[in-house]
Each structure stands twice: as structure tokens, then as C-alpha cells.
Protein backbone atom coordinates (compact mmCIF):
# COMPACT_ATOMS: atom_id res chain seq x y z
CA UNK A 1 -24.62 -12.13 3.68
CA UNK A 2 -24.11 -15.37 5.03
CA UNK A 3 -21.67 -15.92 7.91
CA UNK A 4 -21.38 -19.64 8.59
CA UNK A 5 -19.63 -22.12 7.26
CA UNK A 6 -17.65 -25.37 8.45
CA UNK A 7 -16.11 -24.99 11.92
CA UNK A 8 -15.60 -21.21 12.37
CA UNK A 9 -18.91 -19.83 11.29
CA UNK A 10 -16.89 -16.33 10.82
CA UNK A 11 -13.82 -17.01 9.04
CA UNK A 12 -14.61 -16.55 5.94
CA UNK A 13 -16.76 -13.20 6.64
CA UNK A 14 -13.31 -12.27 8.88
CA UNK A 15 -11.38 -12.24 5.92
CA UNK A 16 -14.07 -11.30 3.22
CA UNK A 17 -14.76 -7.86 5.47
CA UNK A 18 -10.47 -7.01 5.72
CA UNK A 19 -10.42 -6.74 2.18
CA UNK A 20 -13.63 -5.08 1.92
CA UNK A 21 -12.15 -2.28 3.99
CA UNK A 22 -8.59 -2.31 2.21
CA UNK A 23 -10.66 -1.57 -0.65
CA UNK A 24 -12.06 1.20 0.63
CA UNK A 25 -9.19 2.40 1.56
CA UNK A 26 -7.65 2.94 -1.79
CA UNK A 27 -4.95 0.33 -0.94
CA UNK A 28 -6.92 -1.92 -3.91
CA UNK A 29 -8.06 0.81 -6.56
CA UNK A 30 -11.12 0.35 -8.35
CA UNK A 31 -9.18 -2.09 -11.36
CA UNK A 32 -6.40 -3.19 -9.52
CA UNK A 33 -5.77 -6.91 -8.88
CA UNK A 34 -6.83 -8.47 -5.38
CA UNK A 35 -5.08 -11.14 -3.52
CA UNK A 36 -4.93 -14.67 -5.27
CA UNK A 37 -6.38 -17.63 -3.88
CA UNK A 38 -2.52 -18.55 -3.28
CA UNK A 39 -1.86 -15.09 -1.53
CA UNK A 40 -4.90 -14.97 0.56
CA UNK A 41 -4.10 -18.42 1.63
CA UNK A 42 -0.05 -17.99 2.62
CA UNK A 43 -1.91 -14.49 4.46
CA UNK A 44 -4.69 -15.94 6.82
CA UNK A 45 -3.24 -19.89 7.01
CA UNK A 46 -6.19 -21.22 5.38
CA UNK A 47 -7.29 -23.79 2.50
CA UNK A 48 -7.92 -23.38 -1.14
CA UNK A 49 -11.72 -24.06 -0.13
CA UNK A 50 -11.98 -20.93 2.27
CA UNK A 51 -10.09 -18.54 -0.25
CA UNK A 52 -12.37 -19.80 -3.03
CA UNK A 53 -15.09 -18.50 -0.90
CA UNK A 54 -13.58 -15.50 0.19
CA UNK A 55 -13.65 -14.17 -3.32
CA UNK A 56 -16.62 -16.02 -4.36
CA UNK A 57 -18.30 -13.43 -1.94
CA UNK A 58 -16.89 -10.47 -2.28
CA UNK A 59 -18.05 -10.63 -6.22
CA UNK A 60 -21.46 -11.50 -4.87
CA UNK A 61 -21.25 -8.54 -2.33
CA UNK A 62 -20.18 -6.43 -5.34
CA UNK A 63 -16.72 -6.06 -4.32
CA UNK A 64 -14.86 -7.79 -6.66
CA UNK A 65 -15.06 -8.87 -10.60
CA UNK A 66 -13.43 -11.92 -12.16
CA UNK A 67 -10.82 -11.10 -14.43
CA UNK A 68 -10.93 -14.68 -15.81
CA UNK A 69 -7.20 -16.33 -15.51
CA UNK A 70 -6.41 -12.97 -13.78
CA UNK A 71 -7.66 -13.74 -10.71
CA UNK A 72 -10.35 -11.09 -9.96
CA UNK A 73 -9.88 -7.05 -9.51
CA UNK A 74 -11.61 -4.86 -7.35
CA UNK A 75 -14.95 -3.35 -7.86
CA UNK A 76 -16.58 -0.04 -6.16
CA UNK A 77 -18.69 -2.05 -3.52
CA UNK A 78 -22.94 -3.10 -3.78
CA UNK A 79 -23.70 0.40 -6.25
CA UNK A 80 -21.68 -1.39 -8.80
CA UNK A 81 -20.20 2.05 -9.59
CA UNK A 82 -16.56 2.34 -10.74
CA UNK A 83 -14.27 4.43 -9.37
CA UNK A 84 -12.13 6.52 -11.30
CA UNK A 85 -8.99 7.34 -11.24
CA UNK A 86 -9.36 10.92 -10.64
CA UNK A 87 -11.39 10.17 -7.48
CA UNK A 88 -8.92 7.87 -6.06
CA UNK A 89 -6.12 10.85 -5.77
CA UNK A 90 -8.25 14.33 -5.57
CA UNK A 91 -11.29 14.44 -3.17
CA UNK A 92 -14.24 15.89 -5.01
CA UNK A 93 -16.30 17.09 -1.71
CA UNK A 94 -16.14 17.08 2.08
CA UNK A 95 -18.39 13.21 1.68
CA UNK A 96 -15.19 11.56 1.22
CA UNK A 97 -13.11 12.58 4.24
CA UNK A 98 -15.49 13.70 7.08
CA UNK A 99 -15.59 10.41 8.39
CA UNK A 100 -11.63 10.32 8.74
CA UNK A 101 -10.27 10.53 12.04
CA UNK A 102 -8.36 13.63 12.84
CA UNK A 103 -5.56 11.71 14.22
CA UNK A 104 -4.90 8.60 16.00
CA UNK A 105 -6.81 7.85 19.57
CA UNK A 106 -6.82 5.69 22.01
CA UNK A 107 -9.35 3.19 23.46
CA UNK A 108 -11.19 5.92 24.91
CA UNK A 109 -11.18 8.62 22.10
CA UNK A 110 -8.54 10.65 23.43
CA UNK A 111 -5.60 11.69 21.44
CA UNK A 112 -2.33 9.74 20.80
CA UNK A 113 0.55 11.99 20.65
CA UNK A 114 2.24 11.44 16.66
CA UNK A 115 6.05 11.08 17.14
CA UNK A 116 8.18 13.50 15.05
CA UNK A 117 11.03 11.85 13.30
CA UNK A 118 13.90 12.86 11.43
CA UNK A 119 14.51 10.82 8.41
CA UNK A 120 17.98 11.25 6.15
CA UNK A 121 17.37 11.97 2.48
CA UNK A 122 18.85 8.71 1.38
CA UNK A 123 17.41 6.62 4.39
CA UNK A 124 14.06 5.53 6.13
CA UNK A 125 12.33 6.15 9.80
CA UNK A 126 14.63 4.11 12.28
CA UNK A 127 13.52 0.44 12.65
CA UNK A 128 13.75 0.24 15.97
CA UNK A 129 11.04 2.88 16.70
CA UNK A 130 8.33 1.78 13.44
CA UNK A 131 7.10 -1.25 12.66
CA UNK A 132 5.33 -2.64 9.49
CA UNK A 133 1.98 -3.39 10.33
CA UNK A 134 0.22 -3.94 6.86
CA UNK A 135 1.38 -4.93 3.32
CA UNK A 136 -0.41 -5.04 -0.16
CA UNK A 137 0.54 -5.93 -3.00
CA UNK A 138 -1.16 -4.97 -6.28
CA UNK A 139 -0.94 -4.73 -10.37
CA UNK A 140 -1.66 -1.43 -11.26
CA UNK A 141 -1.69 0.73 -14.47
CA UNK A 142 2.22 2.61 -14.25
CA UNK A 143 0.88 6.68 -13.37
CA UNK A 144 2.71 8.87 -15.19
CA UNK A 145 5.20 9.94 -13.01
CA UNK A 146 6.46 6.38 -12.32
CA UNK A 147 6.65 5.64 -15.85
CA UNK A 148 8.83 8.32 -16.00
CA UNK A 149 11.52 7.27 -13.12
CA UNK A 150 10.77 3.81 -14.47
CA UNK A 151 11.48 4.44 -18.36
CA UNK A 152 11.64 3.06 -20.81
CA UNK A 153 8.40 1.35 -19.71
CA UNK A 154 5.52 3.92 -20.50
CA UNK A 155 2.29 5.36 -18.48
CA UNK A 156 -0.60 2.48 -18.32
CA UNK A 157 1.74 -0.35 -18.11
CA UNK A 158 1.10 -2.95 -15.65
CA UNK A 159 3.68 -3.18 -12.17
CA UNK A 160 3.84 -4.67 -9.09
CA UNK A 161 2.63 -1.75 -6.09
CA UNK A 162 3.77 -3.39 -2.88
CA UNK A 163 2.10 -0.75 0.12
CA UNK A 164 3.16 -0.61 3.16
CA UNK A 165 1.90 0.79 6.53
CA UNK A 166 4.16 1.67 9.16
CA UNK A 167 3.35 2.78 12.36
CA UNK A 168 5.12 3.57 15.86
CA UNK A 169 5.94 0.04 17.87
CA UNK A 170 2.64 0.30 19.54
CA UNK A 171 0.71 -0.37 16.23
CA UNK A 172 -1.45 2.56 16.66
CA UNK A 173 0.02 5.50 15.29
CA UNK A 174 0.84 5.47 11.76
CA UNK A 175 3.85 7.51 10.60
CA UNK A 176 4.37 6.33 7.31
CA UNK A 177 2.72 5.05 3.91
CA UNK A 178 5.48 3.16 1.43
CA UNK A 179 4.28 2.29 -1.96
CA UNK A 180 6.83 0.42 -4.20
CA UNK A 181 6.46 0.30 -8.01
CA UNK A 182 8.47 -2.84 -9.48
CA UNK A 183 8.54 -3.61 -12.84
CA UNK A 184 8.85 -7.35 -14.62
CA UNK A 185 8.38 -9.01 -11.36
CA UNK A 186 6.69 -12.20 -11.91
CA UNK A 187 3.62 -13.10 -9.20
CA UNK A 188 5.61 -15.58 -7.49
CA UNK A 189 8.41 -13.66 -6.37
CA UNK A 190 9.40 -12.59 -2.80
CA UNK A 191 8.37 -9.30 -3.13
CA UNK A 192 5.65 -9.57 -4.92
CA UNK A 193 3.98 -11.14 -1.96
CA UNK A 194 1.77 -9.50 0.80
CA UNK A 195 4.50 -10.30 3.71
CA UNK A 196 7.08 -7.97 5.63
CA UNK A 197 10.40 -8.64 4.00
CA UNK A 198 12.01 -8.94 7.59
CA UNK A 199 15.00 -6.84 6.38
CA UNK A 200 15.02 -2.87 5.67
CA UNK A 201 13.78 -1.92 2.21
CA UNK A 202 17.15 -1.59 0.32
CA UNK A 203 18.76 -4.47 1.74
CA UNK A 204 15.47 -6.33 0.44
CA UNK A 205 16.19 -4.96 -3.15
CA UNK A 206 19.54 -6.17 -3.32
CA UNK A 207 18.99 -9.61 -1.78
CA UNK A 208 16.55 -10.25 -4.45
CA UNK A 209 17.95 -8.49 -7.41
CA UNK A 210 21.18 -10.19 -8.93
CA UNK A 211 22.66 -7.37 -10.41
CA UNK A 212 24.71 -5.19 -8.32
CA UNK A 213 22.67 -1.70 -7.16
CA UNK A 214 23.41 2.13 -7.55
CA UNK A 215 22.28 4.14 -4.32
CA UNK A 216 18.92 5.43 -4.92
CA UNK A 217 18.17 9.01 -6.76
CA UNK A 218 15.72 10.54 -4.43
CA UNK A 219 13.18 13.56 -5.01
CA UNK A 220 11.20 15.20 -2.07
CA UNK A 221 8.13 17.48 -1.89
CA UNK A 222 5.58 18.69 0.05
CA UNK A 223 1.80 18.30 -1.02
CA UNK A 224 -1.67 18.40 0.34
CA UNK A 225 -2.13 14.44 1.33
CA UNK A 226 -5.13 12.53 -0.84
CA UNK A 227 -7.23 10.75 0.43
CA UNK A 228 -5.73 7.51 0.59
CA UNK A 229 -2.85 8.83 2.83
CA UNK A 230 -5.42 10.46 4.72
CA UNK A 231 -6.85 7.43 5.76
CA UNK A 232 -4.04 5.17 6.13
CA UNK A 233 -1.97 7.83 7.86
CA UNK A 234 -4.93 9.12 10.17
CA UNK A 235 -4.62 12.47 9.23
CA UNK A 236 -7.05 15.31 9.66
CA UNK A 237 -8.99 16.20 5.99
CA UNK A 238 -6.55 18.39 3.35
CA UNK A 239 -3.75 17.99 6.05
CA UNK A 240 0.05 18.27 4.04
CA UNK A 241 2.73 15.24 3.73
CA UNK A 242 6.57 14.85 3.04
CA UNK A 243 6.81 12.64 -0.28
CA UNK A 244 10.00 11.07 -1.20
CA UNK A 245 10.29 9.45 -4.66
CA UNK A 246 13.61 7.08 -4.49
CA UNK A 247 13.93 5.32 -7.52
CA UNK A 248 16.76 2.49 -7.39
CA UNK A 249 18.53 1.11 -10.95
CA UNK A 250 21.03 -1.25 -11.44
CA UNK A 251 24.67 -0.21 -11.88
CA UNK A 252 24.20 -1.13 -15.88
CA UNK A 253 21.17 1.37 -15.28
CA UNK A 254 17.98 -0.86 -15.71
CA UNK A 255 15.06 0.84 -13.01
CA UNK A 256 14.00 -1.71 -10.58
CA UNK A 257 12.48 -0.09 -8.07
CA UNK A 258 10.42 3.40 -7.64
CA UNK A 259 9.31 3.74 -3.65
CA UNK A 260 7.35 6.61 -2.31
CA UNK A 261 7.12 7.17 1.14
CA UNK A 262 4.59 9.13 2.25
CA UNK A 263 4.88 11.48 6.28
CA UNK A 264 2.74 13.54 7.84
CA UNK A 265 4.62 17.38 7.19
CA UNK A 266 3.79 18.32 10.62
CA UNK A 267 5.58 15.32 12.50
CA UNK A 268 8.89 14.13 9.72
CA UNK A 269 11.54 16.24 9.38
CA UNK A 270 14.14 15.36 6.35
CA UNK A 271 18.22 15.48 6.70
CA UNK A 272 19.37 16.29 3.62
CA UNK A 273 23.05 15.22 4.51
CA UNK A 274 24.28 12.81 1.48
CA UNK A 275 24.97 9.13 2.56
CA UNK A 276 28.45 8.87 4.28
């Protein structure tokens, strides 16, 4: 594929080969929406003309479809194969993990130490020792289980998944994947776009919901991680995470909000002491 164009002959492949490798990722599932033009251009600080072309060649590279007035979703990559859903959550042989890192290094290879935190039931890792390093934001197909803290809306149903990856302040250990399900947001609100709100999750909610909020109803298990969280969390393959389901209504009781956050179980420990 080409890589010049205008006055930075690699801007546009730059940009083309992030979301390329956010796709492979999982963090845009075979189906799911990519960035607008609009988003990718508020993302990178560039023109309408460079995030035509952005998308222009990922659907030539045979990462990307047009959805028409949609925008364009992703694709599975050059085999033109789709990926299911089933594949996306449960890894059907060794091929799609062997080439995960088992655990975050440093410039050299060697290991990087993976804090352990203590996080309260109700709360989130302390801000002043993570940092949000990447956000996505996606409409996906409700899974069952988020229909369910979401009801009355039903399994299938399109919402806003706003991802998040948060790592230690050095940027290089992850310690934490946050995906938000939000219902009936329109594509130009705040949080439906691919920035850091600059304010802690719930205090986000509330500053952009105007209906007063009920504290959060929140759910934890442990389960073996898939294999999106075992890339975006550097873990070693079939390695165990924490997952908290908080789901957030209004005090009339409309859902707003259902946020997993996703920890390695070896390094997050969970205080199960109700808010004060």
C-alpha cells in the first residue's frame, strides 16, 4: 500500500495502521462501527481530506466496509473473512494468543513489575497512580448480559461501547480494561467521543446526564480473561481477571450506564466495604 501523500508522506499510513491494530485487538469487533471522518479528525488534528483517505484505505486493505450513511464498520483484515462473535470472546486454539506477551517489558525485554491495587466495590483504581492511555468508542449489538442490566432495551440492540485502557503513570503497564455500554446516546455527545473525559467516570455520568443519579449496583466475578483482555491487559494466555459490572440508573430508575472493568486477578484486590 501506498505511503505518500501531500507533505507527510506517512500520515495517513500512521493513522490507517493504529486502527488496523485496534482492530485486531478486538477493541473494533468484526461489525462494529469505526471512527467517523469527524472522530478521526477531532483524534489525530487532521482535515476532512486525510480522514477520507484514512478509511478509503483501510476498505481497500480489507479492513473496513462502508455501511453507506453509517460511516463504515470493521472487517476481518485482507482474507475478507468475518469474525464471529464467538471468536471474539472464547479462543478456539493456542493460534490466537501465542503471540501475546506474557506481561509487560521494558525496552530491553525484561519484565515490568504489575502493581497490585486495591480497588473499593463501589469505586475505581486511584487516579493518581493510573492513567487513561486509550479510548474507543463503538456501536455494538447489546450482549445479553447488558441487555439485561440495561432493560427494557433487549439483546442485539445497538449502544454506545466507550473502552478504555488504563495503565500505571508510566504508560506501560496496563492495569485495567473499562468498557461502558450507554444507551440512546446520540453520536455527537461528549461521551460518545474517543477522548478522556478529564474527570473520574461517575462524576462524568452525572455532568452529562440531567437527571439526578442513584449510586451504582455493582456485581463482581472472577473468570478466565478472553482474548481481548488478554491483549489489552498484557496478560499471559488463559490467565484469570476481576470483572465488575456497575450499572448506574437514574433516581426515576431509567439505566444509563453499564461499565465493566476488567483487572488482572493476580495484581487487584476488591474492598467490599459499602460507600461511606
Amino acid at each position: 500500500m501506498k505511503n505518500t501523500t501531500g507533505s507527510n508522506p506517512t500520515l495517513y499510513a500512521d493513522i490507517r495502521d493504529t486502527v488496523i491494530d485496534e482492530i485486531r485487538a478486538g477493541l473494533y469487533p468484526s461489525g462494529a462501527l469505526l471512527p467517523s471522518n469527524a472522530q478521526i479528525q477531532k483524534r489525530w488534528k487532521v482535515s476532512s481530506r486525510v480522514s477520507r483517505r484514512v478509511l478509503a484505505e483501510l476498505e481497500e486493505a480489507g479492513w473496513a466496509t462502508s455501511a453507506g450513511t453509517r460511516g463504515y464498520i470493521a472487517a476481518s483484515g485482507p482474507s475478507g473473512r468475518q469474525i464471529s462473535a464467538a471468536e471474539l470472546t472464547i479462543p478456539d486454539d493456542h493460534r490466537q494468543v501465542a503471540a501475546v506477551p506474557l506481561g509487560p517489558t521494558d525496552s530491553s525485554g525484561h519484565p515490568i513489575p504489575r502493581p497490585l491495587h486495591t480497588v473499593p466495590i463501589h469505586g475505581y483504581l486511584p487516579a493518581e497512580l493510573t492513567t487513561v492511555q486509550r479510548v474507543t468508542v463503538t456501536v455494538e449489538p447489546a450482549p445479553p448480559e447488558i441487555a439485561a442490566a440495561l432493560a427494557p432495551i433487549t439483546p442485539g440492540t445497538p449502544v454506545h461501547v466507550r473502552r478504555r485502557v488504563v495503565t500505571d503513570p508510566t504508560g506501560r503497564v496496563p492495569v485495567e480494561l473499562r468498557a461502558s455500554y450507554l444507551p440512546d446516546l446520540s453520536p455527537d455527545h461528549p461521551l460518545a467521543q474517543p477522548a478522556a473525559t478529564g474527570e473520574p467516570w461517575p462524576a462524568a455520568l452525572a455532568h452529562h446526564t440531567p437527571q439526578p443519579l442513584s449510586p451504582p449496583e455493582c456485581v463482581i466475578t472472577a473468570r478466565p480473561a478472553d482474548p481481548r483482555e488478554v491483549r489489552a491487559l498484557a496478560l499471559p494466555p488463559y490467565a484469570w481477571v476481576l470483572t465488575r459490572a456497575a450499572t448506574t440508573h437514574t433516581t426515576t430508575g431509567q439505566p444509563i450506564d453499564c461499565t465493566l472493568s476488567i483487572w488482572p486477578a493476580d495484581h487487584t484486590r476488591v474492598h467490599a466495604a459499602p460507600p461511606a
